[in-house]
PDB file of N, CA and C in Angstrom:
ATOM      1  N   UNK A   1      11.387 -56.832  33.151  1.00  0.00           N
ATOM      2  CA  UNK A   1      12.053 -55.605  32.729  1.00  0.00           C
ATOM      3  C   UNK A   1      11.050 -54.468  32.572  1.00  0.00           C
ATOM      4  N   UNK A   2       9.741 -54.711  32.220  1.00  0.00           N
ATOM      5  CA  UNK A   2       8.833 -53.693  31.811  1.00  0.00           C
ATOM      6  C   UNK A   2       8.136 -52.997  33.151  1.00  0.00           C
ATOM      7  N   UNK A   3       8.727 -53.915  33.962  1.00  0.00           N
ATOM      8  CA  UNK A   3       7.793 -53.423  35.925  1.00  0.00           C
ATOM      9  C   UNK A   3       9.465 -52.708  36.378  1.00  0.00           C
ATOM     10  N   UNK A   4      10.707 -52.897  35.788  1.00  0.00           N
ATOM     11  CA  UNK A   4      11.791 -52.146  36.440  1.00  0.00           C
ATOM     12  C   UNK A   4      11.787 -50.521  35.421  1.00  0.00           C
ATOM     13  N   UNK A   5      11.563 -51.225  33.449  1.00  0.00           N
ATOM     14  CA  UNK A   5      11.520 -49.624  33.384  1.00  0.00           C
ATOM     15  C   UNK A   5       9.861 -48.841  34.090  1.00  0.00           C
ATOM     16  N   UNK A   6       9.009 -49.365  34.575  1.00  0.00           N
ATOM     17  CA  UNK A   6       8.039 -48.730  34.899  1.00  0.00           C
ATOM     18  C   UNK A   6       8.129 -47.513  35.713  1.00  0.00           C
ATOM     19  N   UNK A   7       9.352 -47.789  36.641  1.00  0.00           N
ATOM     20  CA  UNK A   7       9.893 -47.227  38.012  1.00  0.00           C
ATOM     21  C   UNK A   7      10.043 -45.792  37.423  1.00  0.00           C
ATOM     22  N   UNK A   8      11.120 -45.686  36.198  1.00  0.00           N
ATOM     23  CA  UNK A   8      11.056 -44.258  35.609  1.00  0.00           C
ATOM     24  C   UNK A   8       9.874 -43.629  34.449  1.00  0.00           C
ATOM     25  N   UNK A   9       8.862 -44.203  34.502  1.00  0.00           N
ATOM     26  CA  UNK A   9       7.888 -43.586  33.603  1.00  0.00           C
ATOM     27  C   UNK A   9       7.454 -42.283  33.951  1.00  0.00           C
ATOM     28  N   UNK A  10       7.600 -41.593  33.212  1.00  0.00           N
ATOM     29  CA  UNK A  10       7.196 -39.852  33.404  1.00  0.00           C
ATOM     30  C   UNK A  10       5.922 -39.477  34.347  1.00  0.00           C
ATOM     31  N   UNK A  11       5.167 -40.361  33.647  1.00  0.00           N
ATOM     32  CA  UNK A  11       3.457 -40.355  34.192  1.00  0.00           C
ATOM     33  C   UNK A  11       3.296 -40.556  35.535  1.00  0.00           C
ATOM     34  N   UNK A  12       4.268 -41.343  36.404  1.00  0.00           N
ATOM     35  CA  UNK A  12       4.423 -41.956  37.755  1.00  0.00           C
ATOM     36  C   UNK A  12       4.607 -40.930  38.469  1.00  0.00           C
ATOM     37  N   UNK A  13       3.924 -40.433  39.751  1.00  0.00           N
ATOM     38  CA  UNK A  13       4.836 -40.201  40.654  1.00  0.00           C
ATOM     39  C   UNK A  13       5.428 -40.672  41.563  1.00  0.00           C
ATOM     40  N   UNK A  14       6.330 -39.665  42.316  1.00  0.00           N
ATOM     41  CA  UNK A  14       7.690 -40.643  43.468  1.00  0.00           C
ATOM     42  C   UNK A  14       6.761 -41.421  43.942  1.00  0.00           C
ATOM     43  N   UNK A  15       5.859 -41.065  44.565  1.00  0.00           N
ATOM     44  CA  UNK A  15       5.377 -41.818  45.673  1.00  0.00           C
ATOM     45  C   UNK A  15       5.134 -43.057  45.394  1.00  0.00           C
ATOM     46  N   UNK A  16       3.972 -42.954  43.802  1.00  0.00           N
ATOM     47  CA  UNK A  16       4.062 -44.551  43.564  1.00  0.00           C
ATOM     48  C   UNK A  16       5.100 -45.143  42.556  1.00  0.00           C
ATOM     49  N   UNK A  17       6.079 -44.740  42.518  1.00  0.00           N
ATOM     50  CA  UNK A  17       7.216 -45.116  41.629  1.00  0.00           C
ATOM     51  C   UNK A  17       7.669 -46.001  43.265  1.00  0.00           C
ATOM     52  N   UNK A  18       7.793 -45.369  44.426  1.00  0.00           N
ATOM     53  CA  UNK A  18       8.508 -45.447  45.433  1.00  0.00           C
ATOM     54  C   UNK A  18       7.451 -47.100  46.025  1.00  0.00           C
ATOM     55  N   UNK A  19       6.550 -46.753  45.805  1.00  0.00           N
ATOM     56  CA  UNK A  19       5.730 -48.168  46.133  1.00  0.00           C
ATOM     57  C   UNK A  19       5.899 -49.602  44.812  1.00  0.00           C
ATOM     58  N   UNK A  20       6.396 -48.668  44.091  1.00  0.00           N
ATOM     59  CA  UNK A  20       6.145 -50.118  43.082  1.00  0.00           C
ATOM     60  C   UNK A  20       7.882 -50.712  43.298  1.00  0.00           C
ATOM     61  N   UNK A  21       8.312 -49.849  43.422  1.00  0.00           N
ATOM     62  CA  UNK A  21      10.100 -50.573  44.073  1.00  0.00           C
ATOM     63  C   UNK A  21      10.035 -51.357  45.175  1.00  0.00           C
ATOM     64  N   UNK A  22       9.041 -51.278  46.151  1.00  0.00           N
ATOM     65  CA  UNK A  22       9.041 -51.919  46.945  1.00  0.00           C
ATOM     66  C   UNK A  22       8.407 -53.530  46.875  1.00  0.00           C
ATOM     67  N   UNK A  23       7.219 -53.381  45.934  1.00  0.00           N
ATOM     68  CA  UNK A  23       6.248 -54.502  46.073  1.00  0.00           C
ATOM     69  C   UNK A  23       7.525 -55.048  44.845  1.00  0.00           C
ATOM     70  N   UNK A  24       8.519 -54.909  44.251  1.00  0.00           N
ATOM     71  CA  UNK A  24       9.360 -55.454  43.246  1.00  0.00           C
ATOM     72  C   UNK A  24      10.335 -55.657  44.098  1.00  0.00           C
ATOM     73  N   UNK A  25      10.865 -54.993  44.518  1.00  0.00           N
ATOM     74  CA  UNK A  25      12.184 -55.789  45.853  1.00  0.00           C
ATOM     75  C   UNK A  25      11.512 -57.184  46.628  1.00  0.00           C
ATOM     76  N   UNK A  26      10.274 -57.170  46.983  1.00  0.00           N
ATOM     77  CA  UNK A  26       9.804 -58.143  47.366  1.00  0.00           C
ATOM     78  C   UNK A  26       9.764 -59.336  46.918  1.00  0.00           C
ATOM     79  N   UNK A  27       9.064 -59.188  45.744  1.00  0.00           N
ATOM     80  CA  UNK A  27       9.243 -60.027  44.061  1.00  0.00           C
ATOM     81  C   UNK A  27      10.451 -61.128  44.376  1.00  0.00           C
ATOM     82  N   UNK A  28      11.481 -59.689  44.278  1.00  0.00           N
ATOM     83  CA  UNK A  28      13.015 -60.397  43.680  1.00  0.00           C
ATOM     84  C   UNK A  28      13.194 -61.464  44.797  1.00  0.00           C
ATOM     85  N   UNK A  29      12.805 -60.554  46.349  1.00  0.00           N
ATOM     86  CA  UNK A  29      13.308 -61.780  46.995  1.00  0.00           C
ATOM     87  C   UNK A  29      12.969 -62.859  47.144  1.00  0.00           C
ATOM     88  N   UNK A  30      11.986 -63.267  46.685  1.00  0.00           N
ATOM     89  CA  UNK A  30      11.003 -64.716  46.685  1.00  0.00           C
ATOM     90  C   UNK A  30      12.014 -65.369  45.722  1.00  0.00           C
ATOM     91  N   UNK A  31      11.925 -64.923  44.527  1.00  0.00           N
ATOM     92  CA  UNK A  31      12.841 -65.506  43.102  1.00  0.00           C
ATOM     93  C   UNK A  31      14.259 -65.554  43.390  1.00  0.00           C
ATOM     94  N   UNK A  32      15.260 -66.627  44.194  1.00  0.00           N
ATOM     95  CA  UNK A  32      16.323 -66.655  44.166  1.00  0.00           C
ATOM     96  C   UNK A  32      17.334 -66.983  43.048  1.00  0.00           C
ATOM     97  N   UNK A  33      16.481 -67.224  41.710  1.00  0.00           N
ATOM     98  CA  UNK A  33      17.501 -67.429  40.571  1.00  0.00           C
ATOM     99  C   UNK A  33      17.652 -66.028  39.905  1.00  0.00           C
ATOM    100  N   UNK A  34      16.933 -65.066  40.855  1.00  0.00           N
ATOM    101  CA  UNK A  34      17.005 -63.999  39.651  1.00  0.00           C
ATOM    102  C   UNK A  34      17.167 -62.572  41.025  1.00  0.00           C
ATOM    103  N   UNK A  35      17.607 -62.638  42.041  1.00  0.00           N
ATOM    104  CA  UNK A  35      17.997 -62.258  43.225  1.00  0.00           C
ATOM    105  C   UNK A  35      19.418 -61.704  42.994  1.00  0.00           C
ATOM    106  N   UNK A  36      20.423 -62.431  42.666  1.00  0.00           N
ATOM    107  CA  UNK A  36      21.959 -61.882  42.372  1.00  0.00           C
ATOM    108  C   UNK A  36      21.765 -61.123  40.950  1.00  0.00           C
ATOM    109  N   UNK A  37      20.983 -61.275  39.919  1.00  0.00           N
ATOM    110  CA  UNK A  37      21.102 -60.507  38.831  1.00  0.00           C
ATOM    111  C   UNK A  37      19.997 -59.339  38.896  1.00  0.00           C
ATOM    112  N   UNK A  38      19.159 -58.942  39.609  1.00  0.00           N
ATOM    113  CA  UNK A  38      18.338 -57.847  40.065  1.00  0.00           C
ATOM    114  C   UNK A  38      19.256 -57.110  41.234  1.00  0.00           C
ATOM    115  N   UNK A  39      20.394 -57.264  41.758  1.00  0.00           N
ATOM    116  CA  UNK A  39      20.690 -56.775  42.931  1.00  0.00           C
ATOM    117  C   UNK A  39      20.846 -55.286  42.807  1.00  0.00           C
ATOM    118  N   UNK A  40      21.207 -54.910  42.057  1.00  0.00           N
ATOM    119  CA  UNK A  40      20.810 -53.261  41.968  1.00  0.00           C
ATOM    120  C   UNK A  40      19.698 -52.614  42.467  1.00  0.00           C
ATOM    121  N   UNK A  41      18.805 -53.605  42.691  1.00  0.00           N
ATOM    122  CA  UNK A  41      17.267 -52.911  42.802  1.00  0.00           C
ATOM    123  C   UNK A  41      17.011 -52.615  44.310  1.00  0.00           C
ATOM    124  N   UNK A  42      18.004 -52.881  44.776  1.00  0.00           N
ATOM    125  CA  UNK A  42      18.403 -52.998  46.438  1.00  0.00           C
ATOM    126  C   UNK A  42      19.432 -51.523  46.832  1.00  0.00           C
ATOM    127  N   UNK A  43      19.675 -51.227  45.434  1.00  0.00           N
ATOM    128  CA  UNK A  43      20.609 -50.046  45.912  1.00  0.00           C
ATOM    129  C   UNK A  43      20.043 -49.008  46.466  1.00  0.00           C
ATOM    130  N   UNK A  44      20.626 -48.258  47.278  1.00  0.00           N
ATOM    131  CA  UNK A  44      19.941 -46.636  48.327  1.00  0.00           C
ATOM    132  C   UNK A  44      20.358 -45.794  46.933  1.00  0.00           C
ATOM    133  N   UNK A  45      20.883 -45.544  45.872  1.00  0.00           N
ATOM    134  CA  UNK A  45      21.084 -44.663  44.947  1.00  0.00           C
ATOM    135  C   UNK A  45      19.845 -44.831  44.490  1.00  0.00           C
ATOM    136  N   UNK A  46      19.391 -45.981  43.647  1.00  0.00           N
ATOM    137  CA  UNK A  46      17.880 -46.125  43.441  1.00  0.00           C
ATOM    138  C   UNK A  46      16.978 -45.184  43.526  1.00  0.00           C
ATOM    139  N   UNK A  47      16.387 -45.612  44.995  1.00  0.00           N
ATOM    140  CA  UNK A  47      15.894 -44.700  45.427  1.00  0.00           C
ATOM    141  C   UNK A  47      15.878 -43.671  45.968  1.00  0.00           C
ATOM    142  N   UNK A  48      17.272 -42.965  45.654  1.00  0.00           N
ATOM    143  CA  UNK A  48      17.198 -41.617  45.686  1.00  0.00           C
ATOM    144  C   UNK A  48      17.007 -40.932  43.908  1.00  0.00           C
ATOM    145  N   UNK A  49      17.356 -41.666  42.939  1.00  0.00           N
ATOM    146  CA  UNK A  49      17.211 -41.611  41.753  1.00  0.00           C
ATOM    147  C   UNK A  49      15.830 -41.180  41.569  1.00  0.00           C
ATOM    148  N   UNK A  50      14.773 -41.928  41.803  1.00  0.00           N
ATOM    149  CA  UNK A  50      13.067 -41.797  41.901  1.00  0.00           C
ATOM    150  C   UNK A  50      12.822 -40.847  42.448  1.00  0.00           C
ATOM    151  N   UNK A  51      13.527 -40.078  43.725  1.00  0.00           N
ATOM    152  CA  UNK A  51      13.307 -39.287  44.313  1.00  0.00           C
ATOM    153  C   UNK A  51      13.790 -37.760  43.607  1.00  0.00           C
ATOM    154  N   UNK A  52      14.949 -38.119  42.576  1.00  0.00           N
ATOM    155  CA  UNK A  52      14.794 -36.537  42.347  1.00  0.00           C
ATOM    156  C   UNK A  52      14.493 -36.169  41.186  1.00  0.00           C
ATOM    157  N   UNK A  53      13.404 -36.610  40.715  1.00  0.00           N
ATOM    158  CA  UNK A  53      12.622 -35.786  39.368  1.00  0.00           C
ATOM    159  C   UNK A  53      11.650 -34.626  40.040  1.00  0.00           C
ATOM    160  N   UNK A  54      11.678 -35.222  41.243  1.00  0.00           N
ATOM    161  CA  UNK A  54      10.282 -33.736  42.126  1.00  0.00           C
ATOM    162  C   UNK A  54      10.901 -33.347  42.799  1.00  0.00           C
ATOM    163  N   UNK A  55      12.518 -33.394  42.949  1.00  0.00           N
ATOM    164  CA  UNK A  55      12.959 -31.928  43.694  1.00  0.00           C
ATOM    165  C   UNK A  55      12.990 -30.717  43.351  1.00  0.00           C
ATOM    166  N   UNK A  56      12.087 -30.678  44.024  1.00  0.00           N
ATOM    167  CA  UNK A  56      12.196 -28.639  43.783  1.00  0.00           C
ATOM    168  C   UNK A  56      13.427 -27.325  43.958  1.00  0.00           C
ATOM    169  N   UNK A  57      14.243 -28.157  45.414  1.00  0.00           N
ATOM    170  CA  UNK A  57      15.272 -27.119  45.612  1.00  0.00           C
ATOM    171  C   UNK A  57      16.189 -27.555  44.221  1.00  0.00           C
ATOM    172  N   UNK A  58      16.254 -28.067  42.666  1.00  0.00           N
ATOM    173  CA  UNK A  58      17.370 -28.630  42.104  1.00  0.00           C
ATOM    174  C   UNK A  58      16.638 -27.645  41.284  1.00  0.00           C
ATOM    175  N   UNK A  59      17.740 -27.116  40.503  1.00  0.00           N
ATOM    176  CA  UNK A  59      17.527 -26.028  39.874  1.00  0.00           C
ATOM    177  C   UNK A  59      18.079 -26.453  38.417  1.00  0.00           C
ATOM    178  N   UNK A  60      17.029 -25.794  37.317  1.00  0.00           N
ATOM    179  CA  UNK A  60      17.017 -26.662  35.961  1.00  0.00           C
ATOM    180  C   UNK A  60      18.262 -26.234  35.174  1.00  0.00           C
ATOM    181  N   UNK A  61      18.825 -26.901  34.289  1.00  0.00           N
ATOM    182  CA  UNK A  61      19.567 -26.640  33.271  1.00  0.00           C
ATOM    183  C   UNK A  61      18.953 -25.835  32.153  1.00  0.00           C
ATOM    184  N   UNK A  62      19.759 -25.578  31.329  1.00  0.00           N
ATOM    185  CA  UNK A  62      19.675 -25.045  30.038  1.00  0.00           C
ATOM    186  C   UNK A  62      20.338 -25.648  28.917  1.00  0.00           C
ATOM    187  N   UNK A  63      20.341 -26.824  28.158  1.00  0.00           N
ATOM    188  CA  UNK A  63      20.833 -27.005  27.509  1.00  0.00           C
ATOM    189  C   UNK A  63      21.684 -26.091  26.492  1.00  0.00           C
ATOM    190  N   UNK A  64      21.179 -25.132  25.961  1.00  0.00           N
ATOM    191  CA  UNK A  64      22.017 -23.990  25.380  1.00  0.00           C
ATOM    192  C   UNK A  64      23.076 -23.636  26.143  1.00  0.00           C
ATOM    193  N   UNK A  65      22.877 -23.149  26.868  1.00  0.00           N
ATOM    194  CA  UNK A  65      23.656 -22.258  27.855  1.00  0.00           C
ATOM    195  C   UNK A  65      25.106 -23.333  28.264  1.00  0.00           C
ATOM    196  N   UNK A  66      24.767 -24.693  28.443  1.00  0.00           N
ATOM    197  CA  UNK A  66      25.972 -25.435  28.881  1.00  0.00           C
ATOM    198  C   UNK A  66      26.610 -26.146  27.633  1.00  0.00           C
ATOM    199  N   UNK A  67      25.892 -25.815  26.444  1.00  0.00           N
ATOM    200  CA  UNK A  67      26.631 -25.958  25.154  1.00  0.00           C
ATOM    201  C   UNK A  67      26.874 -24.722  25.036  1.00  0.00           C
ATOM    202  N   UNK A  68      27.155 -23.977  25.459  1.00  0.00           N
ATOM    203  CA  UNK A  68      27.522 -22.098  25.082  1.00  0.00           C
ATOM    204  C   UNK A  68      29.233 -22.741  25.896  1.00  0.00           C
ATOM    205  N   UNK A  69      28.692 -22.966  27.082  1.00  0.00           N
ATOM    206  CA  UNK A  69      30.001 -23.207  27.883  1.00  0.00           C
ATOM    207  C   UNK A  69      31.007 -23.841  27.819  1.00  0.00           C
ATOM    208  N   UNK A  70      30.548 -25.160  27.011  1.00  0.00           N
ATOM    209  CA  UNK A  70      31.794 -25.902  26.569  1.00  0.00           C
ATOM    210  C   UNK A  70      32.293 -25.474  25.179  1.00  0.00           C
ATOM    211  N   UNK A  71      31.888 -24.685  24.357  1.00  0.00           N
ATOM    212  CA  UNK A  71      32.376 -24.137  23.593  1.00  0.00           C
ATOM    213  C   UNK A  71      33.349 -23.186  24.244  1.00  0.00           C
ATOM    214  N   UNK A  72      33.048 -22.525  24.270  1.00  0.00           N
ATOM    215  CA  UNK A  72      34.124 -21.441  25.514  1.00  0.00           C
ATOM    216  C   UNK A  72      35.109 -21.898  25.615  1.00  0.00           C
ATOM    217  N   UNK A  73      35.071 -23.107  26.842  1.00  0.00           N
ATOM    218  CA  UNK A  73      36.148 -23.561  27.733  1.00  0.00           C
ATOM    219  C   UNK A  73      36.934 -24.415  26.739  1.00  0.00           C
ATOM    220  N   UNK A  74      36.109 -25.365  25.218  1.00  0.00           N
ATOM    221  CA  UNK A  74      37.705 -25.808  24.060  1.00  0.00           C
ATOM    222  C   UNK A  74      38.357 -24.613  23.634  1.00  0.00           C
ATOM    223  N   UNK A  75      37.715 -23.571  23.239  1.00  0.00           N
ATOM    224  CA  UNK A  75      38.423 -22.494  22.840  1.00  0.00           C
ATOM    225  C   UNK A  75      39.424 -22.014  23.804  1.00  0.00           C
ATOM    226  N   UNK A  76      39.295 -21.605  24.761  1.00  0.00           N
ATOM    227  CA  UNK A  76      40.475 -21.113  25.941  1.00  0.00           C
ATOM    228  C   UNK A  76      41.382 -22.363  25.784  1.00  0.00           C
ATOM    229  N   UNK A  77      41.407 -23.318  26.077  1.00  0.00           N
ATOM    230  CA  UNK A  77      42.151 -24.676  25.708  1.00  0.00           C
ATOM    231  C   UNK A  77      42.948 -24.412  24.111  1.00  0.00           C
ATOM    232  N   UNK A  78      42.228 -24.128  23.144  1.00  0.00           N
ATOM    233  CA  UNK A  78      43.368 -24.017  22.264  1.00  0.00           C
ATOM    234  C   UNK A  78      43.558 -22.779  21.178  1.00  0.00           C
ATOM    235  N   UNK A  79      42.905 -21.656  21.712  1.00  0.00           N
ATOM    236  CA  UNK A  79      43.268 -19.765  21.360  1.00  0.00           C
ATOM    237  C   UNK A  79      43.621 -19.517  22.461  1.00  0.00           C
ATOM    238  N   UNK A  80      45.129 -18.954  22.761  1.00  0.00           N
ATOM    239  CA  UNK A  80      45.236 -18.703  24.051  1.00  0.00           C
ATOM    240  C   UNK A  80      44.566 -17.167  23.458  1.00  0.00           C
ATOM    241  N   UNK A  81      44.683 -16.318  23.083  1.00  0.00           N
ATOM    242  CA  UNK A  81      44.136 -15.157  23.210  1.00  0.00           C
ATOM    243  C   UNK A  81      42.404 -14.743  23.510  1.00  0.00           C
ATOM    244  N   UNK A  82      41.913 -15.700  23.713  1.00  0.00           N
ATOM    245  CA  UNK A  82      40.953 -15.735  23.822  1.00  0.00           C
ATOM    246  C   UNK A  82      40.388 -16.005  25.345  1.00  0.00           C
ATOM    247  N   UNK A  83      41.224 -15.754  25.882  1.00  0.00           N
ATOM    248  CA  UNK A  83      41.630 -15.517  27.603  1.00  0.00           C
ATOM    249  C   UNK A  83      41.918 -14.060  28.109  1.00  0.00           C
ATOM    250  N   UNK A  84      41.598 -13.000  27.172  1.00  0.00           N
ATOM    251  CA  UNK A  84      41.483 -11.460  28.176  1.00  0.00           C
ATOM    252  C   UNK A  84      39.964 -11.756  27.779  1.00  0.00           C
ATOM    253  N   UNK A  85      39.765 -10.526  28.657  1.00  0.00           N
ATOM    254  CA  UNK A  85      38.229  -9.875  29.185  1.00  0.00           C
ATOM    255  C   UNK A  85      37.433  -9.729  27.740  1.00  0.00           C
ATOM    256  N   UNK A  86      38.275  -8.754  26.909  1.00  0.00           N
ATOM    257  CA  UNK A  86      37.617  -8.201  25.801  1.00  0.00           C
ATOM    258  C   UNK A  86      37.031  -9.447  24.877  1.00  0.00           C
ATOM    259  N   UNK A  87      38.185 -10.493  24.556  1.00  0.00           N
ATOM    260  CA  UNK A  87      37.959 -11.486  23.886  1.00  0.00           C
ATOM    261  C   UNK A  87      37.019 -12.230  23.962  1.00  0.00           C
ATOM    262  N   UNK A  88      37.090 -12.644  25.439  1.00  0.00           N
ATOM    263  CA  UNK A  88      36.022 -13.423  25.985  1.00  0.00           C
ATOM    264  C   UNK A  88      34.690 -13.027  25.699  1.00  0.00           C
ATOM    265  N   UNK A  89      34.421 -11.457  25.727  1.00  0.00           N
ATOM    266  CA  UNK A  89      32.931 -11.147  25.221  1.00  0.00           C
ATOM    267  C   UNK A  89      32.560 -10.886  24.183  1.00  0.00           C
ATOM    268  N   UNK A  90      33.640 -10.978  23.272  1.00  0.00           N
ATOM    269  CA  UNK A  90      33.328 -10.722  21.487  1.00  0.00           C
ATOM    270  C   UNK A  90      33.561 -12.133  21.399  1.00  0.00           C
ATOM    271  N   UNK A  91      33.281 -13.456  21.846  1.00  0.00           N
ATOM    272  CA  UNK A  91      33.418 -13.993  21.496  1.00  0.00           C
ATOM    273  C   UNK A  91      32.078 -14.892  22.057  1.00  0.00           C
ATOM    274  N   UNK A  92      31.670 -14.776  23.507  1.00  0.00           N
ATOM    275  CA  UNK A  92      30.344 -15.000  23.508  1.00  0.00           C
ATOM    276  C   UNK A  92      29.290 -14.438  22.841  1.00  0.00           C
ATOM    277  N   UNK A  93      29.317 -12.771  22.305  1.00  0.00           N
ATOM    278  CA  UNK A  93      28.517 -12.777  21.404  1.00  0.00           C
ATOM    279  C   UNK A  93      28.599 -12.723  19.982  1.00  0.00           C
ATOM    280  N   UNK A  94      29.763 -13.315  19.572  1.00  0.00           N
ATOM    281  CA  UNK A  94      29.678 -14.331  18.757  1.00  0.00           C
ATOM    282  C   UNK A  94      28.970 -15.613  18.299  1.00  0.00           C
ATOM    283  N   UNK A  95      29.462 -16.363  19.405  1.00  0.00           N
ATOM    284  CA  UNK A  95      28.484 -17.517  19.566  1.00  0.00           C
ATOM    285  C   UNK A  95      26.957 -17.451  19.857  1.00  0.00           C
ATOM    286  N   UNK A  96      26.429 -15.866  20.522  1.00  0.00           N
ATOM    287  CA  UNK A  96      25.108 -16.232  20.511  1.00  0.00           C
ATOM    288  C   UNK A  96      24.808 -15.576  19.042  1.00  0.00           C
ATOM    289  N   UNK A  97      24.889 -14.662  18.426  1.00  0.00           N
ATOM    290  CA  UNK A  97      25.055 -14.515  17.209  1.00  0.00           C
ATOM    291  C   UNK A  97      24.439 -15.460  16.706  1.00  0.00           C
ATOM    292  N   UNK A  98      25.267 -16.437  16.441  1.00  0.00           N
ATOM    293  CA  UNK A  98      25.743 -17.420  15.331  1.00  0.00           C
ATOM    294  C   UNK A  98      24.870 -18.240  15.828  1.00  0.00           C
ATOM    295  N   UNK A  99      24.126 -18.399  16.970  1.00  0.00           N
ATOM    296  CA  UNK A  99      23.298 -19.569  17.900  1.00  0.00           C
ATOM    297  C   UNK A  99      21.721 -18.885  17.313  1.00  0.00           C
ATOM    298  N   UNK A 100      21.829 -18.079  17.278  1.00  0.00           N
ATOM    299  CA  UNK A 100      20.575 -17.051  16.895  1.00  0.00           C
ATOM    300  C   UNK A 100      20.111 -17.078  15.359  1.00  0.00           C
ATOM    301  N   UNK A 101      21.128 -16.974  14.629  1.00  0.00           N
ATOM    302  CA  UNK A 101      21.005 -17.172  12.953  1.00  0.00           C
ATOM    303  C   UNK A 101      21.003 -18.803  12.471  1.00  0.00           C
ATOM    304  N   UNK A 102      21.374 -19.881  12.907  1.00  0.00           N
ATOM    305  CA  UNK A 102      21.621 -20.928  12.909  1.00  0.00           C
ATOM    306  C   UNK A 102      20.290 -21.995  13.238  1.00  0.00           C
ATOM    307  N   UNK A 103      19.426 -21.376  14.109  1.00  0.00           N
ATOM    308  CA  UNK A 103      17.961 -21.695  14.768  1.00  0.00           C
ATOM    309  C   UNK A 103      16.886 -21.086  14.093  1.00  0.00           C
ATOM    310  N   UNK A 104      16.950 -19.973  13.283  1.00  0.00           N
ATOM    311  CA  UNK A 104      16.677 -19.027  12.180  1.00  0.00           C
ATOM    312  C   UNK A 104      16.288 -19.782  10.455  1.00  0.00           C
ATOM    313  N   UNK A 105      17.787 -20.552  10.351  1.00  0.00           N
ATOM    314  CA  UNK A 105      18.210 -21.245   9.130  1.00  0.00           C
ATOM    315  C   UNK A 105      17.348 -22.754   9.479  1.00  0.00           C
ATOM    316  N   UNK A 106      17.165 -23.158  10.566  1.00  0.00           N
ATOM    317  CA  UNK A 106      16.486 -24.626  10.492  1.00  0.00           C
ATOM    318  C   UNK A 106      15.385 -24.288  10.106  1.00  0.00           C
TER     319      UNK A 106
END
């Protein structure tokens, strides 16, 4: 288990994250008692998984920003008035407001 979480260790890169999956697929296949319960390690998701911590064209999140958003979108769900134009922006800066004084108070 400590050579499968190795695969995602921060410190790794793809390349040798991408080599140590391999010399471990190898592994598994020698070991046929433990071949059907490793079979994941065979999956093409896998290794595309390893592959995208260094994509560059993937463009980062914001954790704030997509907790800004789902706030939003329960509110429209249950204020309907909170569905014109005006509302909608006294009400995002509301929330950053309140996101601003709240980070302030910790």
């Amino acid at each position: 288990m400590d050579q499968i979480y190795g695969l995602s260790d921060r410190r790794c890169r793809t390349e040798t994250a991408l080599e140590k999956l391999v010399r471990l697929q190898a592994r598994v296949r020698r070991l046929r008692s433990l071949r059907e319960t490793l079979s994941k390690l065979f999956s093409p998701n896998l290794e595309k998984a390893l592959r995208f911590p260094d994509d560059r064209l993937s463009p980062a999140t914001s954790n704030a920003v997509e907790r800004g958003n789902r706030r939003h979108r329960k509110r429209q769900k249950n204020i309907y008035r909170v569905r014109a134009q005006d509302h909608i922006r006294q009400q995002i800066a509301l929330d950053m407001y309140r996101d601003i004084h709240c980070d302030q108070a910790k």
